[in-house]
Protein backbone atom coordinates (compact mmCIF):
# COMPACT_ATOMS: atom_id res chain seq x y z
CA UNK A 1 0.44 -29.49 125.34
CA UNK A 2 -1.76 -26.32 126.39
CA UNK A 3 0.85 -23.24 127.35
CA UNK A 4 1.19 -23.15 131.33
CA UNK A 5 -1.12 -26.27 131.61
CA UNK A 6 0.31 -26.83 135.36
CA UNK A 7 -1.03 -23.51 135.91
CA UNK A 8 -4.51 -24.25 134.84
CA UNK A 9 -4.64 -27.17 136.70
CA UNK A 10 -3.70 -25.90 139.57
CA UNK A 11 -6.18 -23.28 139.16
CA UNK A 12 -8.80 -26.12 138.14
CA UNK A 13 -8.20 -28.50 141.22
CA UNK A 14 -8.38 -24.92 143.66
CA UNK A 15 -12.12 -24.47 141.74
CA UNK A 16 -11.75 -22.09 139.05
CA UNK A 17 -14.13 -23.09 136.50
CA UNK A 18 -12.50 -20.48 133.69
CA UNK A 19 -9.23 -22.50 134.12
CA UNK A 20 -10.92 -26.00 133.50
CA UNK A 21 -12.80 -24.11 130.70
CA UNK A 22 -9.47 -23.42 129.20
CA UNK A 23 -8.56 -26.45 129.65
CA UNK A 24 -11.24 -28.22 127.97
CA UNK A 25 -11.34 -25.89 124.71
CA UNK A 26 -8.23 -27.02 124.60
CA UNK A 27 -8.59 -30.82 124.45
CA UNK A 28 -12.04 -30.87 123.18
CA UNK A 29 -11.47 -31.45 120.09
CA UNK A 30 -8.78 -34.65 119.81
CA UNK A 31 -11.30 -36.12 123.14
CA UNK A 32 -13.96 -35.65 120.63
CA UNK A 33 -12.07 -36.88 117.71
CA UNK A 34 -11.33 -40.11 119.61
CA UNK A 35 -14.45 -40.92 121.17
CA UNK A 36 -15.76 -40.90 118.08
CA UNK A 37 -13.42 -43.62 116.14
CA UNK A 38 -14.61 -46.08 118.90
CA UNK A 39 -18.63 -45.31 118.76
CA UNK A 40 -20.98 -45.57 116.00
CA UNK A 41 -22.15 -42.07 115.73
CA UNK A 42 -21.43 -37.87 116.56
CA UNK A 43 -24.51 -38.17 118.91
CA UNK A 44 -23.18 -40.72 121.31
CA UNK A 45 -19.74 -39.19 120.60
CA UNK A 46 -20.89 -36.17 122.01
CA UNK A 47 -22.29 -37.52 124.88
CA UNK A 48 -19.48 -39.17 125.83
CA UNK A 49 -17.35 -36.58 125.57
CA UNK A 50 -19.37 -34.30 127.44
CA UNK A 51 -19.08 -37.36 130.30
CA UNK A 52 -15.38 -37.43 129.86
CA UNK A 53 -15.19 -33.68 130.66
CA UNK A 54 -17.47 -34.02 133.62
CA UNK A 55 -15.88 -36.45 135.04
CA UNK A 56 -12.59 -34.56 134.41
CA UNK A 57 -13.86 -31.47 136.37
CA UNK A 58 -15.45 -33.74 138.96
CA UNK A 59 -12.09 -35.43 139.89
CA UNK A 60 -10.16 -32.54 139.21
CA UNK A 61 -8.71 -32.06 142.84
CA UNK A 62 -7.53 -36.13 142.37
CA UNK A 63 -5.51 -35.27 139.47
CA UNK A 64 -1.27 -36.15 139.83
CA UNK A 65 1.00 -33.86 137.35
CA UNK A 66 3.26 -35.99 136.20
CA UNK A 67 5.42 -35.44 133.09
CA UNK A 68 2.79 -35.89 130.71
CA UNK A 69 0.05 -33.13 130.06
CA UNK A 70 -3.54 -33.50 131.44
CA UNK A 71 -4.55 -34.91 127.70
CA UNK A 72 -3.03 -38.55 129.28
CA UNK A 73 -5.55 -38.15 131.95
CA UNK A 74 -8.57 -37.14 129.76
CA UNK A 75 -7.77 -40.10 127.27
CA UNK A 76 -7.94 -42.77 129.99
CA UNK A 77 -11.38 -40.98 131.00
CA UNK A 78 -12.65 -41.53 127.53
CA UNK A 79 -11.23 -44.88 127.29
CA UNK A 80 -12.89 -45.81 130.36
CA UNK A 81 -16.60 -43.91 129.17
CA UNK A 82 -16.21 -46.11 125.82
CA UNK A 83 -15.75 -49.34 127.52
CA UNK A 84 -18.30 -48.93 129.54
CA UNK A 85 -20.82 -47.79 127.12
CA UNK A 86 -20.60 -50.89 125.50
CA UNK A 87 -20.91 -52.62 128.32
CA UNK A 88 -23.64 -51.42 129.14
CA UNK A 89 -25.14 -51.87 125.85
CA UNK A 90 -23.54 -54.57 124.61
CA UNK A 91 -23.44 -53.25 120.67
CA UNK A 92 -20.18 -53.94 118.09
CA UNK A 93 -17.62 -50.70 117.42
CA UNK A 94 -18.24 -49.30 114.14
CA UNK A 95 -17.22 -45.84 112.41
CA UNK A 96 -19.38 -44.01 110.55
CA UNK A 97 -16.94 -42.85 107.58
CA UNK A 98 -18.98 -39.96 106.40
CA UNK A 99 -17.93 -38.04 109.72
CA UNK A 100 -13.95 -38.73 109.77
CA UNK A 101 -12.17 -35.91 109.06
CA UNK A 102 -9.18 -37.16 106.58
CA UNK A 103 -7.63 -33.72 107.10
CA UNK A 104 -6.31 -34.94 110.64
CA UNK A 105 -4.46 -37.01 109.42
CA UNK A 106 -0.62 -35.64 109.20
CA UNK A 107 1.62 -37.03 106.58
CA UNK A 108 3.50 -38.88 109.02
CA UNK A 109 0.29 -41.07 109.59
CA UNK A 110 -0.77 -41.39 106.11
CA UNK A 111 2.80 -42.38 104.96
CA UNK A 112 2.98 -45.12 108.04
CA UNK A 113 -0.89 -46.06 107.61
CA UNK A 114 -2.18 -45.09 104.30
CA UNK A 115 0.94 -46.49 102.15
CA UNK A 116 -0.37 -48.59 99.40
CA UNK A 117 -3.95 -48.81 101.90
CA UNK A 118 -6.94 -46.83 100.86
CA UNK A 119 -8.11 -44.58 103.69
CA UNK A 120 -11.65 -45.05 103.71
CA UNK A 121 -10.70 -48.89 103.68
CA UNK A 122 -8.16 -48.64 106.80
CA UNK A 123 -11.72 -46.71 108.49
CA UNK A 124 -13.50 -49.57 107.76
CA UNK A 125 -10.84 -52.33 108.95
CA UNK A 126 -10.06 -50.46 112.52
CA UNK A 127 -13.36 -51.48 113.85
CA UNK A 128 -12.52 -55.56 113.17
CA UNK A 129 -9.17 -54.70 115.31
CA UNK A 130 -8.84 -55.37 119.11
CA UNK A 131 -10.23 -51.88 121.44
CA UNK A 132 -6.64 -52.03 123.04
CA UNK A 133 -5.37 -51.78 119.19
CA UNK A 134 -7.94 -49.16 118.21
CA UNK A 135 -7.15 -47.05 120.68
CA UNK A 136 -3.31 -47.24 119.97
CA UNK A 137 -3.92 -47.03 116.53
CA UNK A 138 -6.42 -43.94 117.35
CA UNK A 139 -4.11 -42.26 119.94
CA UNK A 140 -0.84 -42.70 118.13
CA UNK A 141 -2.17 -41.52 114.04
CA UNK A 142 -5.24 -39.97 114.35
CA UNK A 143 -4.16 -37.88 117.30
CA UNK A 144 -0.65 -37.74 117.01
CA UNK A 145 0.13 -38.77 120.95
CA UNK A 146 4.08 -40.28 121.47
CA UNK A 147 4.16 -43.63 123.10
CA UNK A 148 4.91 -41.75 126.47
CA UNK A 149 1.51 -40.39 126.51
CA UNK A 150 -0.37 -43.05 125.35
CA UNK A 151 1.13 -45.73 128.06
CA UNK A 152 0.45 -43.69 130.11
CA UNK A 153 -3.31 -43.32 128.86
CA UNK A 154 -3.04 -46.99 128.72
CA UNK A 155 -1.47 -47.17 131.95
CA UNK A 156 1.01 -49.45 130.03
CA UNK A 157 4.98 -48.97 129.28
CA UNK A 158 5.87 -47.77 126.12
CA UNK A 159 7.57 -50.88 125.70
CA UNK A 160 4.02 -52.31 125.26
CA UNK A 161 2.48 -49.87 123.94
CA UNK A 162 5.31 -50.01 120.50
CA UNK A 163 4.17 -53.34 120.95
CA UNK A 164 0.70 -53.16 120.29
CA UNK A 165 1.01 -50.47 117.62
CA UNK A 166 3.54 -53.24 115.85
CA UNK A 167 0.77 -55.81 116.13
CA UNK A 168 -2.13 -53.31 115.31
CA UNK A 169 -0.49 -52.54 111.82
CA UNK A 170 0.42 -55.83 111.08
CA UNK A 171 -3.24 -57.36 111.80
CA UNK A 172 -4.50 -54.27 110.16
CA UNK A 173 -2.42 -54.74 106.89
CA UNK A 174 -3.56 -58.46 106.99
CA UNK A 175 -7.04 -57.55 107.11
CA UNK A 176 -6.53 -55.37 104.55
CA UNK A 177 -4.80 -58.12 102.00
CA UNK A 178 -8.03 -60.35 103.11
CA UNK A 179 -10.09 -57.53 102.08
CA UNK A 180 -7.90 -56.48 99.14
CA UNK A 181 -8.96 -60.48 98.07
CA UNK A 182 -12.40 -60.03 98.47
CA UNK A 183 -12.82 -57.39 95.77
């Protein structure tokens, strides 16, 4: 969470531009990070990013502090920009491996994810998983969110969201034994 976030915010919704700039070099980076799990390349990343931040600053005065920082907010903003970019054109989720950074990965992830699982294979097998398990998988290892911030993200309960994370790993381990068979 950014130091005196309420602050900023406040600042933000009362039209301070410098304060929503703070803001956003704050969060740019894990926005960024997982836009780009769920599209196929940095370009459209980018793009939808930059959407996810203007729609941010756009509904600014909307936003409702609650007891999770602004990051919750932004996520379900880039949820939404994903889902409907491929609504709009209708394409499947892949990642383009080349441009995942392994190093943000924590150990806590890669002990949880990467066990006995090849990373560049568990790449790979996220795009075959549900969106509603990609992004719990995304939100939870890649950017290290607790299952308070990503229900709310989600606009789930954390109840649902351990949920989905249990049945993200588990289909992702089984799709990696089918894969593991394969080779």
């Amino acid at each position: 969470m950014l130091e005196n976030e309420k602050k900023y915010i406040e600042d933000a919704k009362a039209g301070n531009q410098e304060a929503f700039g703070i803001i956003y070099n704050h969060y740019i980076a894990q926005i960024y990070r997982f836009v780009l799990f769920k599209v196929s390349g940095k370009q459209i990343a980018q793009d939808l990013t930059h959407e996810t931040f203007l729609s941010a600053w756009q509904n600014i005065k909307n936003y409702k502090h609650k007891e999770f920082p602004i990051s919750s907010w932004l996520y379900q903003i880039a949820r939404n920009k994903v889902i409907d970019y491929y609504r709009t054109n209708k394409k499947n989720i892949s990642i383009d491996t080349e441009e995942f950074d392994e190093s943000s990965l924590g150990f806590e992830e890669q002990k949880n994810l990467d066990g006995p699982m090849n990373l560049e294979k568990i790449k790979s097998l996220i795009t075959y998983l549900k969106p509603e398990y990609q992004d719990v998988i995304i939100m939870r290892y890649v950017e290290d969110l607790d299952h308070g911030e990503i229900a709310h993200a989600m606009k789930k309960s954390e109840g649902a969201v351990r949920l989905l994370q249990h049945r993200a790993i588990k289909n992702l381990k089984e799709l990696y034994e089918k894969y593991r068979g394969n080779n």
